[in-house]
C-alpha atoms as a PDB file:
ATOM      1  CA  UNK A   1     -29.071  92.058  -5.397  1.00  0.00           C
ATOM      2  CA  UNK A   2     -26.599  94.579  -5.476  1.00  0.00           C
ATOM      3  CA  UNK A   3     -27.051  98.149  -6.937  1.00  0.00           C
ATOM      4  CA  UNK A   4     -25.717  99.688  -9.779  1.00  0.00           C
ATOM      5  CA  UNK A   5     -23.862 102.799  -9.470  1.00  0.00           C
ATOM      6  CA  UNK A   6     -26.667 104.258 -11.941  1.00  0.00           C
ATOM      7  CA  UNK A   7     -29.193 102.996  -9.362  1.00  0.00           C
ATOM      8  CA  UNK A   8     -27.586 105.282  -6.400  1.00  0.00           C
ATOM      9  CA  UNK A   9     -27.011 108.348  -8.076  1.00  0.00           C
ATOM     10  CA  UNK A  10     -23.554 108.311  -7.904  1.00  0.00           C
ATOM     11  CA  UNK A  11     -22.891 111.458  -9.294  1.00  0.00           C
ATOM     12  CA  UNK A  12     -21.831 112.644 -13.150  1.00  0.00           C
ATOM     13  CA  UNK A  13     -18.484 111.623 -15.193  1.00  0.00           C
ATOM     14  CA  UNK A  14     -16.620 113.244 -12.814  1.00  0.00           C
ATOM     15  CA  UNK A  15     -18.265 111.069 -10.065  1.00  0.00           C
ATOM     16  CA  UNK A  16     -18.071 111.781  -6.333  1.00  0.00           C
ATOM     17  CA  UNK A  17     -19.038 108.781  -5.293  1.00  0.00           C
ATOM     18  CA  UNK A  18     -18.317 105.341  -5.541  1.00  0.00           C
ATOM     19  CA  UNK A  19     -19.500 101.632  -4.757  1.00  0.00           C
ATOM     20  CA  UNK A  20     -16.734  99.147  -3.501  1.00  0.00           C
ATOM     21  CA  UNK A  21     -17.027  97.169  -6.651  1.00  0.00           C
ATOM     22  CA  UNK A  22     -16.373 100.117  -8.879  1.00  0.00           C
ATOM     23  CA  UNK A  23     -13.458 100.674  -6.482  1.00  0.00           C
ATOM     24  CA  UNK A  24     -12.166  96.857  -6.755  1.00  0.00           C
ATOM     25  CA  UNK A  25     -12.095  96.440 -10.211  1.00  0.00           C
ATOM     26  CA  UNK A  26     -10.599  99.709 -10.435  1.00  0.00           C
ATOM     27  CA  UNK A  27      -7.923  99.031  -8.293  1.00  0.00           C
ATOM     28  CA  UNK A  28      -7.557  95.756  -8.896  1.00  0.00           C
ATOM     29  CA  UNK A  29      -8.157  94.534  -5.803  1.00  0.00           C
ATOM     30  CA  UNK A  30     -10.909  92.371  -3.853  1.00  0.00           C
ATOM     31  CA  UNK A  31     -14.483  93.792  -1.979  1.00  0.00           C
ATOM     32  CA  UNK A  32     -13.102  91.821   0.860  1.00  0.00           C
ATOM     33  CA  UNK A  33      -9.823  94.266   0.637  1.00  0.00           C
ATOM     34  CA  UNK A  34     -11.624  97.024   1.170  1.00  0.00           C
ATOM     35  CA  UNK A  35     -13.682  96.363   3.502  1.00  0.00           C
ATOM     36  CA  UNK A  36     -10.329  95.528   5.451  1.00  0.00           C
ATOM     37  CA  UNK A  37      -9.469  98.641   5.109  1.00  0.00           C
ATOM     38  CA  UNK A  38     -12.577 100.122   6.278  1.00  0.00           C
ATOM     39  CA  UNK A  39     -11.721  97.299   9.360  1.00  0.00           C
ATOM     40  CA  UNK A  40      -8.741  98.755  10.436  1.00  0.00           C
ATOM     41  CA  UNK A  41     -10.186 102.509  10.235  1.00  0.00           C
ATOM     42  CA  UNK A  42      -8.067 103.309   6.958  1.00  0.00           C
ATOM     43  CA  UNK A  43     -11.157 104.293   5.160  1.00  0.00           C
ATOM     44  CA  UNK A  44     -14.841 105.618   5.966  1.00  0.00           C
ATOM     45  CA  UNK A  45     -17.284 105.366   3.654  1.00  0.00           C
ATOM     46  CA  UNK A  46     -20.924 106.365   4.056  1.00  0.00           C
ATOM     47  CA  UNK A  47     -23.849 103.788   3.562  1.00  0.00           C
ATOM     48  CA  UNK A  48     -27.089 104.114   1.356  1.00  0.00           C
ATOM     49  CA  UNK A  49     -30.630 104.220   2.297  1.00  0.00           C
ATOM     50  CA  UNK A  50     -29.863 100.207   1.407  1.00  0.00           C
ATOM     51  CA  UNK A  51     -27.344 100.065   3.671  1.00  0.00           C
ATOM     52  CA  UNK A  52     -24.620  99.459   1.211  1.00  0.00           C
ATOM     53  CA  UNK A  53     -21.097 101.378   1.394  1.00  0.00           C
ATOM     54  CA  UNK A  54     -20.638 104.494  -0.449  1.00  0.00           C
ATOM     55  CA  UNK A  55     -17.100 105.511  -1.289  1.00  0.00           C
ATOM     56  CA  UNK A  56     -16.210 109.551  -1.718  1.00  0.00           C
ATOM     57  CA  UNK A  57     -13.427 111.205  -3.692  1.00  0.00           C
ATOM     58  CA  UNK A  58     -11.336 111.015  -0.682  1.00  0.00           C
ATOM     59  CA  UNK A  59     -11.898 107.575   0.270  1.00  0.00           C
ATOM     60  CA  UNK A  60     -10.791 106.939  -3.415  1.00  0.00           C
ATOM     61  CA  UNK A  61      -7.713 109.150  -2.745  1.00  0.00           C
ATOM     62  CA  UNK A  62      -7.293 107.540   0.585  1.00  0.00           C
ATOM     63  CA  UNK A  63      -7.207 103.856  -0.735  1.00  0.00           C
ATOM     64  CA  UNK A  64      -5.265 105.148  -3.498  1.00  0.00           C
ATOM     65  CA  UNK A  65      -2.105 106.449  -0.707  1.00  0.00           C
ATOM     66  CA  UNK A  66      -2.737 102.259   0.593  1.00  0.00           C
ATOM     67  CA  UNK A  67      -2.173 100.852  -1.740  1.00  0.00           C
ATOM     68  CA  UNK A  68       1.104 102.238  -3.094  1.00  0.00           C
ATOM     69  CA  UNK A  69       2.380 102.646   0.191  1.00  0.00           C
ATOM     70  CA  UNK A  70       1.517  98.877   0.445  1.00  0.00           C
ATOM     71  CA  UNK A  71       3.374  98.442  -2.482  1.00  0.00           C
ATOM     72  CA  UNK A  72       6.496 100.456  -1.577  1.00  0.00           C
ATOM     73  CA  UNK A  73       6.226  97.777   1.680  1.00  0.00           C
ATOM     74  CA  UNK A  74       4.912 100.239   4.359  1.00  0.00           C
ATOM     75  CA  UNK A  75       2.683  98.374   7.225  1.00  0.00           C
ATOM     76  CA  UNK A  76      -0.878  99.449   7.642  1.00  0.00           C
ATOM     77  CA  UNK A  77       0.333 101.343  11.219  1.00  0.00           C
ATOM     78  CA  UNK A  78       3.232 103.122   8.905  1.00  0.00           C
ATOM     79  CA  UNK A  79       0.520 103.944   6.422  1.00  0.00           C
ATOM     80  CA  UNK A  80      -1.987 105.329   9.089  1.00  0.00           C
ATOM     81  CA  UNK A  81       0.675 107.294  10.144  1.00  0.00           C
ATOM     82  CA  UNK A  82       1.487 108.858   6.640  1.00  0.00           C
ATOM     83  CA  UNK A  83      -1.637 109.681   5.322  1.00  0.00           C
ATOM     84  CA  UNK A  84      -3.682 110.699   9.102  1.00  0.00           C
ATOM     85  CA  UNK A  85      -6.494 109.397  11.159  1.00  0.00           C
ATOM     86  CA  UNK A  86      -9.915 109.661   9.537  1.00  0.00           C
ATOM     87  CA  UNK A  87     -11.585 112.120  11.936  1.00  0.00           C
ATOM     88  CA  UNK A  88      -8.199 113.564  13.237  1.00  0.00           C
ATOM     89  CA  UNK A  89      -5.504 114.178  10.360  1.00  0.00           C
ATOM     90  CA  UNK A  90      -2.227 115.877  11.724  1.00  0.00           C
ATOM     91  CA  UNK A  91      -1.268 118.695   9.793  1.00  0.00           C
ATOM     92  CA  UNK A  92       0.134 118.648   6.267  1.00  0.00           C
ATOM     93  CA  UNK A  93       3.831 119.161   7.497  1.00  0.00           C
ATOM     94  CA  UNK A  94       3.815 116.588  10.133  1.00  0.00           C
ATOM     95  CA  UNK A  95       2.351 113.949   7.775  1.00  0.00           C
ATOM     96  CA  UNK A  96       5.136 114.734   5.356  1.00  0.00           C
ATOM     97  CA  UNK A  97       7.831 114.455   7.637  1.00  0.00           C
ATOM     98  CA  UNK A  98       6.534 111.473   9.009  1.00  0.00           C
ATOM     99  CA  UNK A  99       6.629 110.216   5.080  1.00  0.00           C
ATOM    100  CA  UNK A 100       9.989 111.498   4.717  1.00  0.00           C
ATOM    101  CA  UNK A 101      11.099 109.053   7.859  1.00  0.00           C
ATOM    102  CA  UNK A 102       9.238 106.039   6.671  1.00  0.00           C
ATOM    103  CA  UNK A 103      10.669 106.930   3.541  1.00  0.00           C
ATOM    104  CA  UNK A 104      14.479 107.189   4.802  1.00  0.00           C
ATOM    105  CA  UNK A 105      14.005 103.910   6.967  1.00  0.00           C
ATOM    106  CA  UNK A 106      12.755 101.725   3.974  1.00  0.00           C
ATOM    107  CA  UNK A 107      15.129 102.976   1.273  1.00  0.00           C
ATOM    108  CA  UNK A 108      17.991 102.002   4.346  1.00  0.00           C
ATOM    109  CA  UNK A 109      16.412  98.724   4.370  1.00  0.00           C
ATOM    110  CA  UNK A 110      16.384  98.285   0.339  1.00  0.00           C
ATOM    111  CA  UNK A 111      19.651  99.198   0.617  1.00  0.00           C
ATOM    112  CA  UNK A 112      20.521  96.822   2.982  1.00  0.00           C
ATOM    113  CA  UNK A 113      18.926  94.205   0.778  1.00  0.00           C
ATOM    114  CA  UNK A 114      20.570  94.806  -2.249  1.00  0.00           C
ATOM    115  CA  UNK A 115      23.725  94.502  -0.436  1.00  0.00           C
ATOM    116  CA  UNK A 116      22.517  91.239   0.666  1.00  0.00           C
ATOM    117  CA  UNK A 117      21.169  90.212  -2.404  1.00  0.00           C
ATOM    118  CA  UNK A 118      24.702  90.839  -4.030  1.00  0.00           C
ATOM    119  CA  UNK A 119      26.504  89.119  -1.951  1.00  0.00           C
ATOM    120  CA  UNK A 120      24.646  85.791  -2.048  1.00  0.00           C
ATOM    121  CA  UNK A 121      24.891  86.552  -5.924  1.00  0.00           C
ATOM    122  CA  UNK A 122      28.646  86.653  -5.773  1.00  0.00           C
ATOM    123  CA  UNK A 123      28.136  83.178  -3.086  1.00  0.00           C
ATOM    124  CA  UNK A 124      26.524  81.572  -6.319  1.00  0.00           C
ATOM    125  CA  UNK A 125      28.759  82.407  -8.958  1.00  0.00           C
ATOM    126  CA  UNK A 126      31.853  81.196  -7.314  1.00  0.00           C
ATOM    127  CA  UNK A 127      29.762  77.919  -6.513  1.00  0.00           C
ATOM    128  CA  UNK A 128      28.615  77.573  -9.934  1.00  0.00           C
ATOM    129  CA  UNK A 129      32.133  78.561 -10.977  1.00  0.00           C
ATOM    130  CA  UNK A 130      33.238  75.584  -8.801  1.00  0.00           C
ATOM    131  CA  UNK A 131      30.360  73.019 -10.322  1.00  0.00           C
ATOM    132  CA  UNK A 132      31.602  73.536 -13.933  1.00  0.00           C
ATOM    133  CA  UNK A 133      35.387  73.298 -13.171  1.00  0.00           C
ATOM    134  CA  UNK A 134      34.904  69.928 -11.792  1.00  0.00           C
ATOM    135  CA  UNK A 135      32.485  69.068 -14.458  1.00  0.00           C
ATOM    136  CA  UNK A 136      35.227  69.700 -16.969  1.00  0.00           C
ATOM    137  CA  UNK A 137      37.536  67.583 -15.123  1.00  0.00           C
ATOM    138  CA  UNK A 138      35.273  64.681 -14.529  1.00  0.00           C
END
């Protein structure tokens, strides 16, 4: 049976703690997610006397930096590297030049894709071009 957050004193509205489904349907992500995170050393959370994860404000905060770097396309490594080790973070400076590189590198690559992407655009416009030309004729 799995607790309630009620059930673990998780703390008051402005909670500091958190169970992994509070964090899933928050996020909208899966349990299993997580716990890939916690996998890969992304995320620590604590356990309960019942030996079931516990989440703090900074794991929040933590999974939070994931997930949008995930979404801006970052690797897990690149996103290790931006937001620290758990037991080890680099200073604040280092981690935000070593955002500012990531960030460079993928807006270079976007770039590089839009280029792309216009191109093959122009490709299919002069085909299509082509297709109803010959339709008129025929």
């Amino acid at each position: 049976m799995t607790p309630k957050a009620e059930d673990l004193q998780c703390g008051s509205p402005k909670k500091d703690q958190f169970l992994i489904s509070e964090l899933a349907e928050e996020f909208g992500i899966s349990a299993r997610s997580i716990r890939y995170y916690e996998k890969k050393g992304l995320i620590s959370p604590g356990r309960s006397n019942g030996n079931y994860r516990i989440f703090s404000r900074k794991d929040r905060a933590r999974l939070r930096l994931i997930l949008r770097g995930k979404r801006f396309g970052y690797s897990l490594e690149e996103i290790r590297e931006m937001i620290g080790h758990w037991n080890a973070e680099p200073e604040e400076a280092d981690q935000i030049k070593k955002s500012l590189a990531y960030g460079d590198r993928k807006l270079s690559e976007i770039r590089s894709r839009i280029e792309e992407l216009q191109r093959i655009e122009q490709d299919l416009l002069a085909v299509k071009d082509r297709l109803v030309k010959r339709l008129d004729n025929l």
